[in-house]
Protein backbone atom coordinates (compact mmCIF):
# COMPACT_ATOMS: atom_id res chain seq x y z
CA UNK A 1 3.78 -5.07 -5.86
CA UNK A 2 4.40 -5.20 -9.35
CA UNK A 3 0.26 -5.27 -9.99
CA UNK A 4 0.31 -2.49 -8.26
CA UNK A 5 3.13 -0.50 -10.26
CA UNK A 6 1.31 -1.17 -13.64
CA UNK A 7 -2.42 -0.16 -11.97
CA UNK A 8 -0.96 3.03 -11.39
CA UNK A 9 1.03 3.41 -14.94
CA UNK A 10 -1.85 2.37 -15.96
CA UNK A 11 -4.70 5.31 -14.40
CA UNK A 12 -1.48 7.48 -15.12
CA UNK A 13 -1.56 6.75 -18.39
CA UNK A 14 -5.84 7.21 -18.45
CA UNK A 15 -6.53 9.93 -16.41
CA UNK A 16 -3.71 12.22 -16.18
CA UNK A 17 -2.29 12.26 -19.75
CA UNK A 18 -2.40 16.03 -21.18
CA UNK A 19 -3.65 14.55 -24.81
CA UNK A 20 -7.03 13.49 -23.58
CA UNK A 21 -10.11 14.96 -24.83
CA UNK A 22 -11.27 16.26 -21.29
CA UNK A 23 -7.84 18.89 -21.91
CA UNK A 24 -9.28 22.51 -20.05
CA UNK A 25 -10.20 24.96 -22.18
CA UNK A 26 -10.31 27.74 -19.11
CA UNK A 27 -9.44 28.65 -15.50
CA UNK A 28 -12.37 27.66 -14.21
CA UNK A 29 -11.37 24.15 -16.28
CA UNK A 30 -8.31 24.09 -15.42
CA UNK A 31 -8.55 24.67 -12.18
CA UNK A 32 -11.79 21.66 -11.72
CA UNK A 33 -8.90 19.46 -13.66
CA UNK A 34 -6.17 20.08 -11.68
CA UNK A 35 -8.70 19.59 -8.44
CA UNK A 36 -9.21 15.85 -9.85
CA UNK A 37 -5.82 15.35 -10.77
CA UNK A 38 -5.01 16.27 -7.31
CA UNK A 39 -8.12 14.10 -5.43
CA UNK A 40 -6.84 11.28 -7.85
CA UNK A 41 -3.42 11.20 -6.84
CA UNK A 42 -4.16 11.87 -3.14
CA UNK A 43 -6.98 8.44 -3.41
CA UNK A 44 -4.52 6.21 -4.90
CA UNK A 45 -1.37 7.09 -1.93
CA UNK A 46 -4.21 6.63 0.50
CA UNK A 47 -5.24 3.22 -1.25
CA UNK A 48 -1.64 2.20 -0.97
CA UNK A 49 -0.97 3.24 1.94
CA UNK A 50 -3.84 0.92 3.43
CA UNK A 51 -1.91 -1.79 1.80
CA UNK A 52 1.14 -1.63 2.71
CA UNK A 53 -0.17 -0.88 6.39
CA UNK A 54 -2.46 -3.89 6.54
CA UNK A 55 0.95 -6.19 4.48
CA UNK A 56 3.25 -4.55 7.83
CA UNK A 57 1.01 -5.73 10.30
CA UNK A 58 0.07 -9.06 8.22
CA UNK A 59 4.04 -9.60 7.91
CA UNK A 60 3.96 -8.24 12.09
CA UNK A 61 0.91 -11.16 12.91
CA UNK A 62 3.44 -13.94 11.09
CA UNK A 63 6.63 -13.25 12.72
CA UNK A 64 4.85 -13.38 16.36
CA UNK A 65 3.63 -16.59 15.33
CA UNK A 66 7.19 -17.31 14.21
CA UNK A 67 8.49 -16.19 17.10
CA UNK A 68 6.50 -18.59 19.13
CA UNK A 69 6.63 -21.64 16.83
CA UNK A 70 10.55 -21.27 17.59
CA UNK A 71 9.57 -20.93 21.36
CA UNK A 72 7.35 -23.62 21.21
CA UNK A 73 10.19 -25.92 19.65
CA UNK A 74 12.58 -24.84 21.89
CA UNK A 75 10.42 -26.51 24.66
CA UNK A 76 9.83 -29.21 23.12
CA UNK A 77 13.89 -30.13 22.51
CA UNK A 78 14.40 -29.03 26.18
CA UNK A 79 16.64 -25.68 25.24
CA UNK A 80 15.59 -23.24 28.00
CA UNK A 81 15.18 -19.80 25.97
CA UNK A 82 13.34 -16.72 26.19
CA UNK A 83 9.63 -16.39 25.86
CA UNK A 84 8.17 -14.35 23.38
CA UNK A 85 7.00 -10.95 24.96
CA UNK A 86 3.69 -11.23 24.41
């Protein structure tokens, strides 16, 4: 998480800082910058939004195989329990 905290400061830092040399110097600039600014922004919450999707069900996928190691356990000492519902 932190990697991906000082990724972002970092492309932050590189493509959205208002001292760069690509600064508009009209509308039509301005507008092409603040287009890019905004496709930028919207690719990195999609990119992070993948991950912390895919780290839910990742984190989902371990606990059902928690779940049944306990299960599985359980058995095995002879405590009658409930099955996992799946």
């Amino acid at each position: 998480m932190t990697d991906l905290r000082n990724e972002m400061d970092s492309d932050l830092d590189q493509n959205y800082s208002l001292n760069s040399n690509a600064d508009p110097k009209n509308m039509q600039e301005l507008t092409i910058y603040v287009q890019n600014l905004l496709q930028n922004v919207q690719d990195k919450f999609q990119t992070m939004s993948d991950q912390i999707i895919t780290r839910i069900d990742d984190m989902g996928n371990r606990i059902d195989d928690l779940e049944k190691s306990i299960a599985d356990l359980m058995n095995q000492a002879g405590v009658e329990g409930t099955a996992p519902e799946k």
